[in-house]
C-alpha atoms as a PDB file:
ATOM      1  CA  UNK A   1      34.754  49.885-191.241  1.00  0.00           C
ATOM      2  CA  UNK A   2      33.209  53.740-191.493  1.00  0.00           C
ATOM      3  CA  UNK A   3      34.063  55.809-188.400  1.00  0.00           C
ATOM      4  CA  UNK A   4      30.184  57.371-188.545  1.00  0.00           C
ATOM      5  CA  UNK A   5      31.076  60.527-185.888  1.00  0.00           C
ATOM      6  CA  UNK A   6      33.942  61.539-188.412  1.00  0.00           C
ATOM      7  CA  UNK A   7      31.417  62.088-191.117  1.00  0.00           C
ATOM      8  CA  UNK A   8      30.740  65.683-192.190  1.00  0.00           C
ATOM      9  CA  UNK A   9      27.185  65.520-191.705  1.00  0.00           C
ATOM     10  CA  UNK A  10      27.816  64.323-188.361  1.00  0.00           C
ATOM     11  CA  UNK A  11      27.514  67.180-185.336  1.00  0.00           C
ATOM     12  CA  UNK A  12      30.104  67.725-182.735  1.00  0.00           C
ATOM     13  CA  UNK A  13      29.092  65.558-179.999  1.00  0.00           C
ATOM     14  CA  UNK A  14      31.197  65.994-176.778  1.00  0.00           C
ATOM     15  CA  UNK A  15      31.024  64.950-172.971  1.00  0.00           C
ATOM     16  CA  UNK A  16      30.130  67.752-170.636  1.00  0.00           C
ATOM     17  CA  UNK A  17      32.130  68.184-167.403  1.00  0.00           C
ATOM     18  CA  UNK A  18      30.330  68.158-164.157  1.00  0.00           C
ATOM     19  CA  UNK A  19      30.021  71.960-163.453  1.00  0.00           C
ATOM     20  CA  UNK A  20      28.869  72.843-166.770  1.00  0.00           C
ATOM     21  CA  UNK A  21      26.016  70.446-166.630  1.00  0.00           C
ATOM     22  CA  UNK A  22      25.033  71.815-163.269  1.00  0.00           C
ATOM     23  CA  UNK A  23      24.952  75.354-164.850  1.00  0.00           C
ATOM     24  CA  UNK A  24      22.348  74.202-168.056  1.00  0.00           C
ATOM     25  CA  UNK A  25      20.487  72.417-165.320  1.00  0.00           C
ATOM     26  CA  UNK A  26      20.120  75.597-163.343  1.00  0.00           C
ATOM     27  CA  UNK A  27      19.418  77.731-166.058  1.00  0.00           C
ATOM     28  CA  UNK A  28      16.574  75.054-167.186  1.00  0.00           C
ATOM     29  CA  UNK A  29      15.488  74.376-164.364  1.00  0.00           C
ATOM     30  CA  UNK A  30      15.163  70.761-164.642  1.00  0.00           C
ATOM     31  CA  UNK A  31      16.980  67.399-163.353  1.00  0.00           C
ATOM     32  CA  UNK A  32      19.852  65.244-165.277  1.00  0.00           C
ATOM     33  CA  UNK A  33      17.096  62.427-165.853  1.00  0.00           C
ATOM     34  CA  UNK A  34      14.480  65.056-167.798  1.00  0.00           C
ATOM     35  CA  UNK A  35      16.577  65.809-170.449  1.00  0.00           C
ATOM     36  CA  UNK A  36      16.216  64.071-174.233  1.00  0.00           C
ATOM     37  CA  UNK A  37      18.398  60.363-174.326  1.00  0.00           C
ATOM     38  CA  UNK A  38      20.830  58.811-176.732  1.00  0.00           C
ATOM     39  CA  UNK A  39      22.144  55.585-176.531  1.00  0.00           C
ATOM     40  CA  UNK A  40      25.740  54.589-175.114  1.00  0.00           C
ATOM     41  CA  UNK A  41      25.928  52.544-178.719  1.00  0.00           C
ATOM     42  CA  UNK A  42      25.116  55.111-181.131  1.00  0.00           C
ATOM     43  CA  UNK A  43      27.487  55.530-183.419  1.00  0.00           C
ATOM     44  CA  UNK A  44      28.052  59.121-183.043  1.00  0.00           C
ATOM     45  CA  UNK A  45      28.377  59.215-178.992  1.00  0.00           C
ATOM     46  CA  UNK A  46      32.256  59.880-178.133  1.00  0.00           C
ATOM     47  CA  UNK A  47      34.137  56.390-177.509  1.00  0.00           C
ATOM     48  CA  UNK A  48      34.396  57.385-173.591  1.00  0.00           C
ATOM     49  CA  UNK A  49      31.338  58.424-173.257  1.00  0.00           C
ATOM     50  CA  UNK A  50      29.808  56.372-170.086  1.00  0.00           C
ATOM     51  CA  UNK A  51      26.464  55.619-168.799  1.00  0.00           C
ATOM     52  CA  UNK A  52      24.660  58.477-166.837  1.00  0.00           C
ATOM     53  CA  UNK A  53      27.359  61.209-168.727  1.00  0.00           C
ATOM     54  CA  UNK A  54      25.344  63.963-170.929  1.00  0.00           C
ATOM     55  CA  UNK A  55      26.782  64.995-174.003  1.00  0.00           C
ATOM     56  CA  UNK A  56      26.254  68.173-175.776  1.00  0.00           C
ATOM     57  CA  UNK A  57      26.048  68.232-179.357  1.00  0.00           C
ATOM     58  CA  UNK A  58      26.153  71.567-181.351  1.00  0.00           C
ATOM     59  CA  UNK A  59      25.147  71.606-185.096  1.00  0.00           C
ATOM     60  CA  UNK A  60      24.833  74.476-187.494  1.00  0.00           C
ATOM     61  CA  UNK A  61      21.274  75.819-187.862  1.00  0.00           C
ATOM     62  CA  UNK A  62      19.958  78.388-190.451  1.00  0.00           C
ATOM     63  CA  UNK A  63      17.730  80.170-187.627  1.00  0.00           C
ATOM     64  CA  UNK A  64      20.894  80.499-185.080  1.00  0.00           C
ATOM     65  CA  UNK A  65      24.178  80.114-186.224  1.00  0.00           C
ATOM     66  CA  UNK A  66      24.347  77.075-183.940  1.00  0.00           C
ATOM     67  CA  UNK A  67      22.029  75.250-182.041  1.00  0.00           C
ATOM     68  CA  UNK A  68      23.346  73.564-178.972  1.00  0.00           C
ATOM     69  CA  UNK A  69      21.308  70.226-177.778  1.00  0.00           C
ATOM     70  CA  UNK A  70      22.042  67.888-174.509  1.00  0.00           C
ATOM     71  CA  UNK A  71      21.132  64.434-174.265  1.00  0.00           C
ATOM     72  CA  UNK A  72      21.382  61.783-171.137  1.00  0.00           C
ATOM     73  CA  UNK A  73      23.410  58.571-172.101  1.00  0.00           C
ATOM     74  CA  UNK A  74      21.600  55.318-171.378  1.00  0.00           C
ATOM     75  CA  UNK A  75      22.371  52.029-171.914  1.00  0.00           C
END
């Protein structure tokens, strides 16, 4: 079997610790629950990624040299 998040095309996708979330909700202003969702089994979400745990995923972009996105993990 293919491990999908290993794939080059893939982004980094990585769990975000506790105080690091609180400091992009700050500077956004907003609450754990508004940001975008991905689900606990897609294939590219880290193996220990739980329930109610936001990842952060960074990808190259042509505009900025990365582009950093956060998303909510739901069942």
């Amino acid at each position: 079997m293919v491990d999908v998040s290993q794939h080059e095309l893939v982004p980094d996708h990585s769990i975000v610790d506790e105080a690091t979330l609180d400091d992009v909700l700050e500077e956004y202003n907003i609450k754990k629950t508004d940001l975008p969702k991905i689900k606990r089994t897609d294939p590219a979400a880290p193996d220990d990624a739980e329930i109610g745990d936001v990842i952060k995923i960074a990808r190259d972009s042509r505009t900025t040299d990365r582009a950093v996105v956060y998303r909510l993990v739901v069942s």
